[in-house]
PDB file of N, CA and C in Angstrom:
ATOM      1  N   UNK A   1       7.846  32.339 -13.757  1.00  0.00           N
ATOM      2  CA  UNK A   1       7.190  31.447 -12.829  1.00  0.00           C
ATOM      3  C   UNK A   1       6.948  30.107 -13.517  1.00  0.00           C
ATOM      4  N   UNK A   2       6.656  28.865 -12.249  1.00  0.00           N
ATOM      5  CA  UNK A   2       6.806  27.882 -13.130  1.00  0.00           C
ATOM      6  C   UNK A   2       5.455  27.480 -13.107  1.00  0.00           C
ATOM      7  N   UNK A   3       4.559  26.878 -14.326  1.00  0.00           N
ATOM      8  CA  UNK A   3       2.743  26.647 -14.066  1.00  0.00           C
ATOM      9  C   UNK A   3       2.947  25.123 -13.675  1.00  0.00           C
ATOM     10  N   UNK A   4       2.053  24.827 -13.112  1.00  0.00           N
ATOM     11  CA  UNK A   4       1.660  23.657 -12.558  1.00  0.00           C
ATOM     12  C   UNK A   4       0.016  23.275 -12.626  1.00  0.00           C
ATOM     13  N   UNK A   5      -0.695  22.557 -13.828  1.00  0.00           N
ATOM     14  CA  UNK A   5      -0.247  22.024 -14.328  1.00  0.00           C
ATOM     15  C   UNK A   5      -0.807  22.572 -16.054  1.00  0.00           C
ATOM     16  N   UNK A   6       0.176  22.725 -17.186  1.00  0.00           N
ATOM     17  CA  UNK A   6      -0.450  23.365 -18.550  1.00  0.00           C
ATOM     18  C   UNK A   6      -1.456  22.152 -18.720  1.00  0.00           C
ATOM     19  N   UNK A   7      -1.178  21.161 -18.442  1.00  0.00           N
ATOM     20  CA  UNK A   7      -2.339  20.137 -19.060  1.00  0.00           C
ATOM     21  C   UNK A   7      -3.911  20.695 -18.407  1.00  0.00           C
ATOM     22  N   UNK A   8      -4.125  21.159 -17.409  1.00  0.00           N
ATOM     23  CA  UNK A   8      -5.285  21.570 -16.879  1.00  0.00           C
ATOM     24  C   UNK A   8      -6.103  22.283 -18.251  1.00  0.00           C
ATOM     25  N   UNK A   9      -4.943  23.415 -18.500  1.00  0.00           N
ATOM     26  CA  UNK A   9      -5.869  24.877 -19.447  1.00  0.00           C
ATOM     27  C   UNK A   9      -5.932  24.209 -20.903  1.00  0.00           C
ATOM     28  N   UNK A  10      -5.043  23.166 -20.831  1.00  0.00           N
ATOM     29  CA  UNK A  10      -5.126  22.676 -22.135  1.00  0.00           C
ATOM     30  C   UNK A  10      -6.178  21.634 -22.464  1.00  0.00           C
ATOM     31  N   UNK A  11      -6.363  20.959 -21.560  1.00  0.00           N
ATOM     32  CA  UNK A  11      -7.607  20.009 -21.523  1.00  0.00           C
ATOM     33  C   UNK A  11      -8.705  21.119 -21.777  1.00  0.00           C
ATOM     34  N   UNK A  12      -8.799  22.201 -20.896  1.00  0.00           N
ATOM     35  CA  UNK A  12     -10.282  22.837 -21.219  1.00  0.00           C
ATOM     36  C   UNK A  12     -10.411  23.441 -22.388  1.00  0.00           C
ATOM     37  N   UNK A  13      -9.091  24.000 -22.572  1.00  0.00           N
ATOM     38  CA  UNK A  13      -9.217  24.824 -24.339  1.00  0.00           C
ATOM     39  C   UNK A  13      -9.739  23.581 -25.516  1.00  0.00           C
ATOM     40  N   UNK A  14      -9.142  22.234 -25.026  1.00  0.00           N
ATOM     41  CA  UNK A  14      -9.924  21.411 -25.770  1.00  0.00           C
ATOM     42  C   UNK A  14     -11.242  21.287 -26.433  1.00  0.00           C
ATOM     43  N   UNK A  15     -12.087  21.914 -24.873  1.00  0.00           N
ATOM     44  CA  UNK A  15     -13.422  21.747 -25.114  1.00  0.00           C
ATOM     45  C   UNK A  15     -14.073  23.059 -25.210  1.00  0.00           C
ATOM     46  N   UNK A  16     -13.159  24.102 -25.006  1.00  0.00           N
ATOM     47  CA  UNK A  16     -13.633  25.009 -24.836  1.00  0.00           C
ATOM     48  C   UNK A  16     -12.791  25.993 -26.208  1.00  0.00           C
ATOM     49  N   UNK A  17     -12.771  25.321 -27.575  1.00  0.00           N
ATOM     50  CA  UNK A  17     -12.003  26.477 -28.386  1.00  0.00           C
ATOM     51  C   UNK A  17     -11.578  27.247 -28.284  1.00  0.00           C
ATOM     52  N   UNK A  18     -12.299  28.590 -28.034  1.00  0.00           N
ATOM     53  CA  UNK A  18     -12.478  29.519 -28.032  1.00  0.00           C
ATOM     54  C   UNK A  18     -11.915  30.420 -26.796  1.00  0.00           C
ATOM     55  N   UNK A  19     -11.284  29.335 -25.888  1.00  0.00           N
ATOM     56  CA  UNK A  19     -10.387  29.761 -24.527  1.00  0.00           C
ATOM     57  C   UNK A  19      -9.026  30.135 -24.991  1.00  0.00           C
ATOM     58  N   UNK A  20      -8.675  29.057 -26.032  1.00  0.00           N
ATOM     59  CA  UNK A  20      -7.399  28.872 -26.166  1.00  0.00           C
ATOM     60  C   UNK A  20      -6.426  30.040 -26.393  1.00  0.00           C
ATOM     61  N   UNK A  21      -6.892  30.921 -26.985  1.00  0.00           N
ATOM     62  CA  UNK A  21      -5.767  32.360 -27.185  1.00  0.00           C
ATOM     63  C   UNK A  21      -5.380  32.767 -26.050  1.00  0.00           C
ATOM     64  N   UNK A  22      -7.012  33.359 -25.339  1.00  0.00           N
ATOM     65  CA  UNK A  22      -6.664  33.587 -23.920  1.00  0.00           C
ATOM     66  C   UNK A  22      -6.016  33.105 -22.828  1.00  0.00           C
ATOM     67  N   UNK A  23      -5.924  31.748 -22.915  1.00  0.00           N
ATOM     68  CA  UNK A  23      -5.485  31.019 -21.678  1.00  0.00           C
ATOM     69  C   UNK A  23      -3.945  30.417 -22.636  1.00  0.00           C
ATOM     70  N   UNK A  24      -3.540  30.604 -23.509  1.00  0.00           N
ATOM     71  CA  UNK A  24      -2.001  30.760 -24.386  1.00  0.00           C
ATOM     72  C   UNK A  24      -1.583  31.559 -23.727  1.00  0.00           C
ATOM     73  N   UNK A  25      -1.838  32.796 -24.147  1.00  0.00           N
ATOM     74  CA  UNK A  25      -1.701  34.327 -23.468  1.00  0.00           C
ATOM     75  C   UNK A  25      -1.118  34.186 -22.086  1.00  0.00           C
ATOM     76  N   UNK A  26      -2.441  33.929 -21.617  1.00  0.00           N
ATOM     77  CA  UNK A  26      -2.345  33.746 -19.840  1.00  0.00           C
ATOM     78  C   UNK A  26      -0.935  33.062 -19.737  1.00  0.00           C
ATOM     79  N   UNK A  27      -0.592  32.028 -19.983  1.00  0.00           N
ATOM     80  CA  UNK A  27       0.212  30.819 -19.381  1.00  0.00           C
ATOM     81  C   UNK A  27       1.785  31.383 -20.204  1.00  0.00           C
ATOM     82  N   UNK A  28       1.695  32.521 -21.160  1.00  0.00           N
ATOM     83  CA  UNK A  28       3.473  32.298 -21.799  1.00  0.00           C
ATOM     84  C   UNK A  28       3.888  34.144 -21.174  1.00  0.00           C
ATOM     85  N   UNK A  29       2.638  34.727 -20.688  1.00  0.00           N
ATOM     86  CA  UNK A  29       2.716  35.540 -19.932  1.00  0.00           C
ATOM     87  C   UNK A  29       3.177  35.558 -18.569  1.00  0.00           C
ATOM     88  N   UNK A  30       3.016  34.180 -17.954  1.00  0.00           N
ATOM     89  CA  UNK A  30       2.998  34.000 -16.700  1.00  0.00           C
ATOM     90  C   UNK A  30       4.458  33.439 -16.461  1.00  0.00           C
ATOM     91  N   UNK A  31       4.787  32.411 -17.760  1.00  0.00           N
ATOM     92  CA  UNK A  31       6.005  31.671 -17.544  1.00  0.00           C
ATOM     93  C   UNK A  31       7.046  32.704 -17.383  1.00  0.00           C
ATOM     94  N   UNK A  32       6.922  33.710 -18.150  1.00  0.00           N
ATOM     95  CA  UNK A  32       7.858  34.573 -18.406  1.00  0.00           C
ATOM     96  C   UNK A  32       7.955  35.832 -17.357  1.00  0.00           C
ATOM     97  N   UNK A  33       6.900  35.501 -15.867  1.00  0.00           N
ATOM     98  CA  UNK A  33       7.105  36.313 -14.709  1.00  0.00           C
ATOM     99  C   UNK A  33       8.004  36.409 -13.989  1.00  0.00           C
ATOM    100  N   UNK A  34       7.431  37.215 -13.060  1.00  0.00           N
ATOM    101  CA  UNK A  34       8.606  36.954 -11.768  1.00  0.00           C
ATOM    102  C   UNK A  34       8.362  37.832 -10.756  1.00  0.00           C
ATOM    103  N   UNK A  35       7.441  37.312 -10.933  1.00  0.00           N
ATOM    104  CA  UNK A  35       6.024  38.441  -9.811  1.00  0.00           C
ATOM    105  C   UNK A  35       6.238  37.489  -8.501  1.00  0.00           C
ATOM    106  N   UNK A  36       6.062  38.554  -7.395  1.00  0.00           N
ATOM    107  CA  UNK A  36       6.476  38.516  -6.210  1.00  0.00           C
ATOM    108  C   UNK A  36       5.426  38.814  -5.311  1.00  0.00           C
ATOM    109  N   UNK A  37       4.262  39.233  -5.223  1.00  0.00           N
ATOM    110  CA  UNK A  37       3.236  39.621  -4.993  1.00  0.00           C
ATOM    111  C   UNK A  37       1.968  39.854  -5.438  1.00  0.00           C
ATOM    112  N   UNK A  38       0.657  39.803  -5.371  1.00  0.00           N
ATOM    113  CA  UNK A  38      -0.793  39.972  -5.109  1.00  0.00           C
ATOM    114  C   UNK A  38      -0.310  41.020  -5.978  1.00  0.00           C
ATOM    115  N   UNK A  39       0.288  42.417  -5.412  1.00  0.00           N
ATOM    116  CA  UNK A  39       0.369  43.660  -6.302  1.00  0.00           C
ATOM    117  C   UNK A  39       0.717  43.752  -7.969  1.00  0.00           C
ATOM    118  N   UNK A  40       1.947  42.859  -8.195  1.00  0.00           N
ATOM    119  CA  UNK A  40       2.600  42.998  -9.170  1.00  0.00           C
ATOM    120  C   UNK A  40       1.567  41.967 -10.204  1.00  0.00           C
ATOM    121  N   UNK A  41       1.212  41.111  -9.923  1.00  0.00           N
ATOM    122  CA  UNK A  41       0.019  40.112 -10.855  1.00  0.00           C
ATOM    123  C   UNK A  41      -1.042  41.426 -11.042  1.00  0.00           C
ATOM    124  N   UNK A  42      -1.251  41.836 -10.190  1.00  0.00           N
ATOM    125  CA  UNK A  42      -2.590  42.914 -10.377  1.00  0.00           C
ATOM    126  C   UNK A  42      -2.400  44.187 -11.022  1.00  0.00           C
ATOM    127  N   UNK A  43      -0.941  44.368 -11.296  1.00  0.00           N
ATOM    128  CA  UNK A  43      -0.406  45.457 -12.393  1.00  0.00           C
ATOM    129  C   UNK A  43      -0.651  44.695 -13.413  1.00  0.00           C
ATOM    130  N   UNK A  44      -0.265  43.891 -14.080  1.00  0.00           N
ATOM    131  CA  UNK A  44      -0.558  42.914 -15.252  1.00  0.00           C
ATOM    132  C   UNK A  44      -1.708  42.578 -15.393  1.00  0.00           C
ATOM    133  N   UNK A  45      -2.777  42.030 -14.733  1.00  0.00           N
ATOM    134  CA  UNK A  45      -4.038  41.923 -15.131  1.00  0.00           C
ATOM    135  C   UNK A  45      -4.894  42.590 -14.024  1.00  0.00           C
ATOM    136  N   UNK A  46      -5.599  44.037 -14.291  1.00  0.00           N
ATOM    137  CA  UNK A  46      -5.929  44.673 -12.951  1.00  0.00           C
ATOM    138  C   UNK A  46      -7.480  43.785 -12.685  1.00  0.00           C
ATOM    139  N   UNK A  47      -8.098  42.913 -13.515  1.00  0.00           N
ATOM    140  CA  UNK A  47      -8.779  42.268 -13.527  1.00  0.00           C
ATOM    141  C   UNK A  47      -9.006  41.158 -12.809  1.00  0.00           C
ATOM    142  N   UNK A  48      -7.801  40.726 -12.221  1.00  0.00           N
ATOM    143  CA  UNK A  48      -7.427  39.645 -11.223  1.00  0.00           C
ATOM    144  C   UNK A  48      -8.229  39.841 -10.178  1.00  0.00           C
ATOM    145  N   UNK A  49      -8.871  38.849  -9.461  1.00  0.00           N
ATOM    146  CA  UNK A  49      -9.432  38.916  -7.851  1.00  0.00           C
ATOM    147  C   UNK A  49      -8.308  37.831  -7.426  1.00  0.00           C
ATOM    148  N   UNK A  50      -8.184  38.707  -6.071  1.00  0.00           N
ATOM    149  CA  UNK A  50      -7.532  37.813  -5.138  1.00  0.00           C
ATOM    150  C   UNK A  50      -8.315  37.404  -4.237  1.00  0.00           C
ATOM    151  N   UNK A  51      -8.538  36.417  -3.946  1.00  0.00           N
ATOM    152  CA  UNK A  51      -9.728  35.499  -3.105  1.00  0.00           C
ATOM    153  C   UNK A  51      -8.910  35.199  -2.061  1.00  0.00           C
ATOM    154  N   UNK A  52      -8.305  35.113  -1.452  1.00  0.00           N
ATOM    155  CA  UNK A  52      -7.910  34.683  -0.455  1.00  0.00           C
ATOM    156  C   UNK A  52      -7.329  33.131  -0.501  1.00  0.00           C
ATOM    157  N   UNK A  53      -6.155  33.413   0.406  1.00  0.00           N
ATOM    158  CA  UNK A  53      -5.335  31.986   0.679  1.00  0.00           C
ATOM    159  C   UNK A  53      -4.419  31.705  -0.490  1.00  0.00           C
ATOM    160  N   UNK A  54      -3.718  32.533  -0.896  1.00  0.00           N
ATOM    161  CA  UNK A  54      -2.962  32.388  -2.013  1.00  0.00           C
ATOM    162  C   UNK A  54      -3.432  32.464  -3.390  1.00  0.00           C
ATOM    163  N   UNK A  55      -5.134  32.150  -3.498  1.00  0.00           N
ATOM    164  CA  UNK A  55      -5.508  32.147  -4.715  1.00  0.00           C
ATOM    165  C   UNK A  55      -5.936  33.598  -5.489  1.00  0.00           C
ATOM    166  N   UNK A  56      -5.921  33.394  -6.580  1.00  0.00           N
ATOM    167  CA  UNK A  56      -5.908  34.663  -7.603  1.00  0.00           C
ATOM    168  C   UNK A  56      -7.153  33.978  -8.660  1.00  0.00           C
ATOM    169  N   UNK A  57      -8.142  35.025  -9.131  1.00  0.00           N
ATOM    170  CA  UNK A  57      -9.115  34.592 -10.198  1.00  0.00           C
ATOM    171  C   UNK A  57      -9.044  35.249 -11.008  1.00  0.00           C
ATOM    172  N   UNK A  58      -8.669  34.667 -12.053  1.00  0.00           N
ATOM    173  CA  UNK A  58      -8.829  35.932 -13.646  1.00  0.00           C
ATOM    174  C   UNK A  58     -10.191  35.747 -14.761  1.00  0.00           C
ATOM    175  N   UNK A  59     -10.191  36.659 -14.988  1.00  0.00           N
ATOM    176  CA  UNK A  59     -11.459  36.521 -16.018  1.00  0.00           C
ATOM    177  C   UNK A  59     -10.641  36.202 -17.530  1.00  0.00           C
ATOM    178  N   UNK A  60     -11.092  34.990 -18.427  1.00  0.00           N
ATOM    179  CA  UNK A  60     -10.822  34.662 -19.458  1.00  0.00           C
ATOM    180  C   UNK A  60     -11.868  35.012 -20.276  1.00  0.00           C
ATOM    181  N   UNK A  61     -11.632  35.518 -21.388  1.00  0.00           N
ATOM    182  CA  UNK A  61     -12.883  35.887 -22.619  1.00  0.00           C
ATOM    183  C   UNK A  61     -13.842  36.589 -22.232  1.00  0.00           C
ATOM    184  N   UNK A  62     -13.441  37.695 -21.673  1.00  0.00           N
ATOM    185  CA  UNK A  62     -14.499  38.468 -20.783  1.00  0.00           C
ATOM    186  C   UNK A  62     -15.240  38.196 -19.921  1.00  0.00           C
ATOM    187  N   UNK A  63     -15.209  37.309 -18.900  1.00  0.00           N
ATOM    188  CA  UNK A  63     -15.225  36.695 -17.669  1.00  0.00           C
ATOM    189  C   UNK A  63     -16.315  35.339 -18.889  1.00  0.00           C
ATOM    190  N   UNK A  64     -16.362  35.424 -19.669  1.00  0.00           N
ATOM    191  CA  UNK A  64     -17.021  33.554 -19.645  1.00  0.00           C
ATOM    192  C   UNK A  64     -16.476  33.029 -18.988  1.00  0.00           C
ATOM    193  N   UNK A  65     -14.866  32.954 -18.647  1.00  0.00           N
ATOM    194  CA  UNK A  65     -14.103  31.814 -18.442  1.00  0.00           C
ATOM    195  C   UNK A  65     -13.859  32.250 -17.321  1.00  0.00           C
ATOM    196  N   UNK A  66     -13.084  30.994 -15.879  1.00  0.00           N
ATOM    197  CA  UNK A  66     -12.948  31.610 -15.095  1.00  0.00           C
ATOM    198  C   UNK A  66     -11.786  30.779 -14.564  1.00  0.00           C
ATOM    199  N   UNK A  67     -10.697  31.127 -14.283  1.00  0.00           N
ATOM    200  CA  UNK A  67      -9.280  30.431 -14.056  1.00  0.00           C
ATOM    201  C   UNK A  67      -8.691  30.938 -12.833  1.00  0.00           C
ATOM    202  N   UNK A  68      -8.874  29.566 -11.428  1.00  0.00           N
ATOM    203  CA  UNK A  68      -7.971  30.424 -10.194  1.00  0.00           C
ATOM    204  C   UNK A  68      -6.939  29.419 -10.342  1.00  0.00           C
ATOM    205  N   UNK A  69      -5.822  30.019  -9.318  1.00  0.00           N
ATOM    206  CA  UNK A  69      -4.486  29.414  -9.508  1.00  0.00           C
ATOM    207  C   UNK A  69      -4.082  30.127  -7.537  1.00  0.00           C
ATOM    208  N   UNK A  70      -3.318  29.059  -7.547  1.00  0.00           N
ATOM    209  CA  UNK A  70      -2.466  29.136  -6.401  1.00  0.00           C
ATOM    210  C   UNK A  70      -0.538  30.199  -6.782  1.00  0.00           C
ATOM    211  N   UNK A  71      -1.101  31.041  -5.979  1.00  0.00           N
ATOM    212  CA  UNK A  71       0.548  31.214  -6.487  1.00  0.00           C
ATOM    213  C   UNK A  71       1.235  30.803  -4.748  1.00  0.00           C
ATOM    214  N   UNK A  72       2.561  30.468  -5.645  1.00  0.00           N
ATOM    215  CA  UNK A  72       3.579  30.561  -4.223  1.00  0.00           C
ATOM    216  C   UNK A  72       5.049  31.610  -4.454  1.00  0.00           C
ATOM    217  N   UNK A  73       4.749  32.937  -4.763  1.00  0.00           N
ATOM    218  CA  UNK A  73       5.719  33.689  -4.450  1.00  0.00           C
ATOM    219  C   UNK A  73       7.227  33.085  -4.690  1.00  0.00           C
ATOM    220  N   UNK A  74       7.260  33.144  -3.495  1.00  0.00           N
ATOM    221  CA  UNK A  74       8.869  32.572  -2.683  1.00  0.00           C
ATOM    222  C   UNK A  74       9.263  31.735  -3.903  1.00  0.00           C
ATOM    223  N   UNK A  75       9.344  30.539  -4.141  1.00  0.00           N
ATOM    224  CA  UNK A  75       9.734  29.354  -4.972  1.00  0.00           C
ATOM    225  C   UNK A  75       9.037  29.545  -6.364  1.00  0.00           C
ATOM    226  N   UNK A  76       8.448  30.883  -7.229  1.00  0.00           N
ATOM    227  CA  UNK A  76       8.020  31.370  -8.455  1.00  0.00           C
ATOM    228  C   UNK A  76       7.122  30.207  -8.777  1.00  0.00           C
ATOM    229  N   UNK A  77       6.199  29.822  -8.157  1.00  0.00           N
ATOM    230  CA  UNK A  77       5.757  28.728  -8.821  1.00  0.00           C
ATOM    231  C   UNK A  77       3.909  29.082  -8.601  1.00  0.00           C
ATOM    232  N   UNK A  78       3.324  28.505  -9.556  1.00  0.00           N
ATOM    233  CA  UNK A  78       1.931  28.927 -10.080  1.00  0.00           C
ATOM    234  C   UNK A  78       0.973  27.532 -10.529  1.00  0.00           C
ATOM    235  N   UNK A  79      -0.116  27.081  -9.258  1.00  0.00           N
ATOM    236  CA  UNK A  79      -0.545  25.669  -9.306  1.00  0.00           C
ATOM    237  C   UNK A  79      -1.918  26.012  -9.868  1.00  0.00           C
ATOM    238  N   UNK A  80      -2.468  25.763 -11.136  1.00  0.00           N
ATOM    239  CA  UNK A  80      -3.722  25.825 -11.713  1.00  0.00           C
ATOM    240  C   UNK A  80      -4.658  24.864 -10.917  1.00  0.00           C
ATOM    241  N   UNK A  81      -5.778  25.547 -10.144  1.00  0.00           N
ATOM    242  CA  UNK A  81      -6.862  25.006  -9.197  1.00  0.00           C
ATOM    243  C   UNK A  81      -8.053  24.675  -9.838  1.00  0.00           C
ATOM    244  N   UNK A  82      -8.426  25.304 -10.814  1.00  0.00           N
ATOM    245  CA  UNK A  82      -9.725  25.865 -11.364  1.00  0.00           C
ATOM    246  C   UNK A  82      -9.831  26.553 -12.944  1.00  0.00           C
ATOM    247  N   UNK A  83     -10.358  25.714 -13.404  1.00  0.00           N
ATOM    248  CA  UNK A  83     -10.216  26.043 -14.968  1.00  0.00           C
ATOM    249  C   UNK A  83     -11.833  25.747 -15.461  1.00  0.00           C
ATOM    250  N   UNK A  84     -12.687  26.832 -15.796  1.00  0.00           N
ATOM    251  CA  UNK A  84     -13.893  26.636 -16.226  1.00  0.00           C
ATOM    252  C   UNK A  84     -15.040  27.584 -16.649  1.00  0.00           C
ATOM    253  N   UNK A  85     -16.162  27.319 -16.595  1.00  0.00           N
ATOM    254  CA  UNK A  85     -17.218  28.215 -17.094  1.00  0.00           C
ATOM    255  C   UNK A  85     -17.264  29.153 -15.731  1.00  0.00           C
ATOM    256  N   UNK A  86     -17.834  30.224 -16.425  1.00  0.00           N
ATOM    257  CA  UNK A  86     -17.754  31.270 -14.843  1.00  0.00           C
ATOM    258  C   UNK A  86     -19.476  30.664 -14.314  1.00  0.00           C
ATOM    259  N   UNK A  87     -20.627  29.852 -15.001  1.00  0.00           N
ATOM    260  CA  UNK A  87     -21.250  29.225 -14.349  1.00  0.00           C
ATOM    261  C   UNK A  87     -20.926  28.294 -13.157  1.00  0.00           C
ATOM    262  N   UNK A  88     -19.744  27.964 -13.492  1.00  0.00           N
ATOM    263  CA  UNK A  88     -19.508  26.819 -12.611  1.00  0.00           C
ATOM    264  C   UNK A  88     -18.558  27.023 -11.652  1.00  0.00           C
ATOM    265  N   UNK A  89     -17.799  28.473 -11.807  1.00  0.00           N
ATOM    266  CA  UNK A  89     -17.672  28.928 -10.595  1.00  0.00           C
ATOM    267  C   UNK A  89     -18.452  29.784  -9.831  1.00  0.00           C
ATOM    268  N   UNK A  90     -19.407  29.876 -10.412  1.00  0.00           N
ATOM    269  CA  UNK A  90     -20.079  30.801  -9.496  1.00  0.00           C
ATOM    270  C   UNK A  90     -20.543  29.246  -8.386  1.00  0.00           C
ATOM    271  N   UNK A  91     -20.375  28.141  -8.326  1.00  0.00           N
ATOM    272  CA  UNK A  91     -21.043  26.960  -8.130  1.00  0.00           C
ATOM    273  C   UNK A  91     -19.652  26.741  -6.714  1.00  0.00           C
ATOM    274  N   UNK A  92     -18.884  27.009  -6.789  1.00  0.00           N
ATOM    275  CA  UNK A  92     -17.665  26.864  -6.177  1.00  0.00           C
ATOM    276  C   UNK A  92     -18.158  27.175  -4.818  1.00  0.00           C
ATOM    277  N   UNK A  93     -18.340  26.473  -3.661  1.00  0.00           N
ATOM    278  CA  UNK A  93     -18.431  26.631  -2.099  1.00  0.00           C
ATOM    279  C   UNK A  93     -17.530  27.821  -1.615  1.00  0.00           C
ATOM    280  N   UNK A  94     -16.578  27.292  -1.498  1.00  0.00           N
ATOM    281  CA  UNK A  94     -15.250  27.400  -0.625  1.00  0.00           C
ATOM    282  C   UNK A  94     -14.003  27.511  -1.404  1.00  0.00           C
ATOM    283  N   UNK A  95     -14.143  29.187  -2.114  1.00  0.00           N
ATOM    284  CA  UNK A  95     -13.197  29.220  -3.186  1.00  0.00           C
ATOM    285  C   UNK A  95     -11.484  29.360  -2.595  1.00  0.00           C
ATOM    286  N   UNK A  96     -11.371  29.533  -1.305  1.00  0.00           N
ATOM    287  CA  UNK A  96     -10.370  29.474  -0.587  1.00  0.00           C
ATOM    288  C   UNK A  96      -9.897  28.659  -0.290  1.00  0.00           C
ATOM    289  N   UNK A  97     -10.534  27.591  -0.731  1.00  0.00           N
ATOM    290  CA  UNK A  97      -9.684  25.998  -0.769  1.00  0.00           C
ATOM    291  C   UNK A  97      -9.830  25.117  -1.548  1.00  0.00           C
ATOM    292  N   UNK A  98     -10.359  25.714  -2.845  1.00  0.00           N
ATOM    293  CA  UNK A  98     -10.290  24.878  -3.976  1.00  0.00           C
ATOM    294  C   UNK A  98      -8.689  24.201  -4.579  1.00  0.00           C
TER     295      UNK A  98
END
């Protein structure tokens, strides 16, 4: 799959050190998909919430971190929405259209 955009997780691992393995992980795991479904992401990380509207939430560093992403199936492609403290998603309105 293709990520859209690494600069997002990389800006936060900036500030957030201690993200960076995890969200490495995350992103050379992902490039190297070819997941087709809600199901097959959720074999790989059964930890995933699917929130609705395309988006998917994973817990980073044992949910400190909290990373949703848009997938689009069809065209393998994977748009980073949300990259942050799980404080600050818990802060998130309308996580279905972030």
């Amino acid at each position: 799959m293709r990520v859209i955009a690494k600069s997002r997780i990389r800006d936060f691992w900036e500030k957030h050190p201690d993200a960076k393995d995890a969200l490495v992980d995350w992103y050379n795991l992902t490039i190297k998909a070819n997941w087709e479904s809600p199901h097959q992401v959720k074999d790989v990380y059964p930890s995933a919430d699917h929130v609705g509207n395309n988006r998917t939430a994973f817990n980073i560093c044992g949910n400190k971190y909290r990373l949703i992403v848009v997938f689009r199936y069809r065209i393998q492609m994977v748009f980073i929405r949300f990259v942050g403290t799980h404080t600050e998603y818990d802060k998130i309105k309308d996580i279905k259209n972030i």
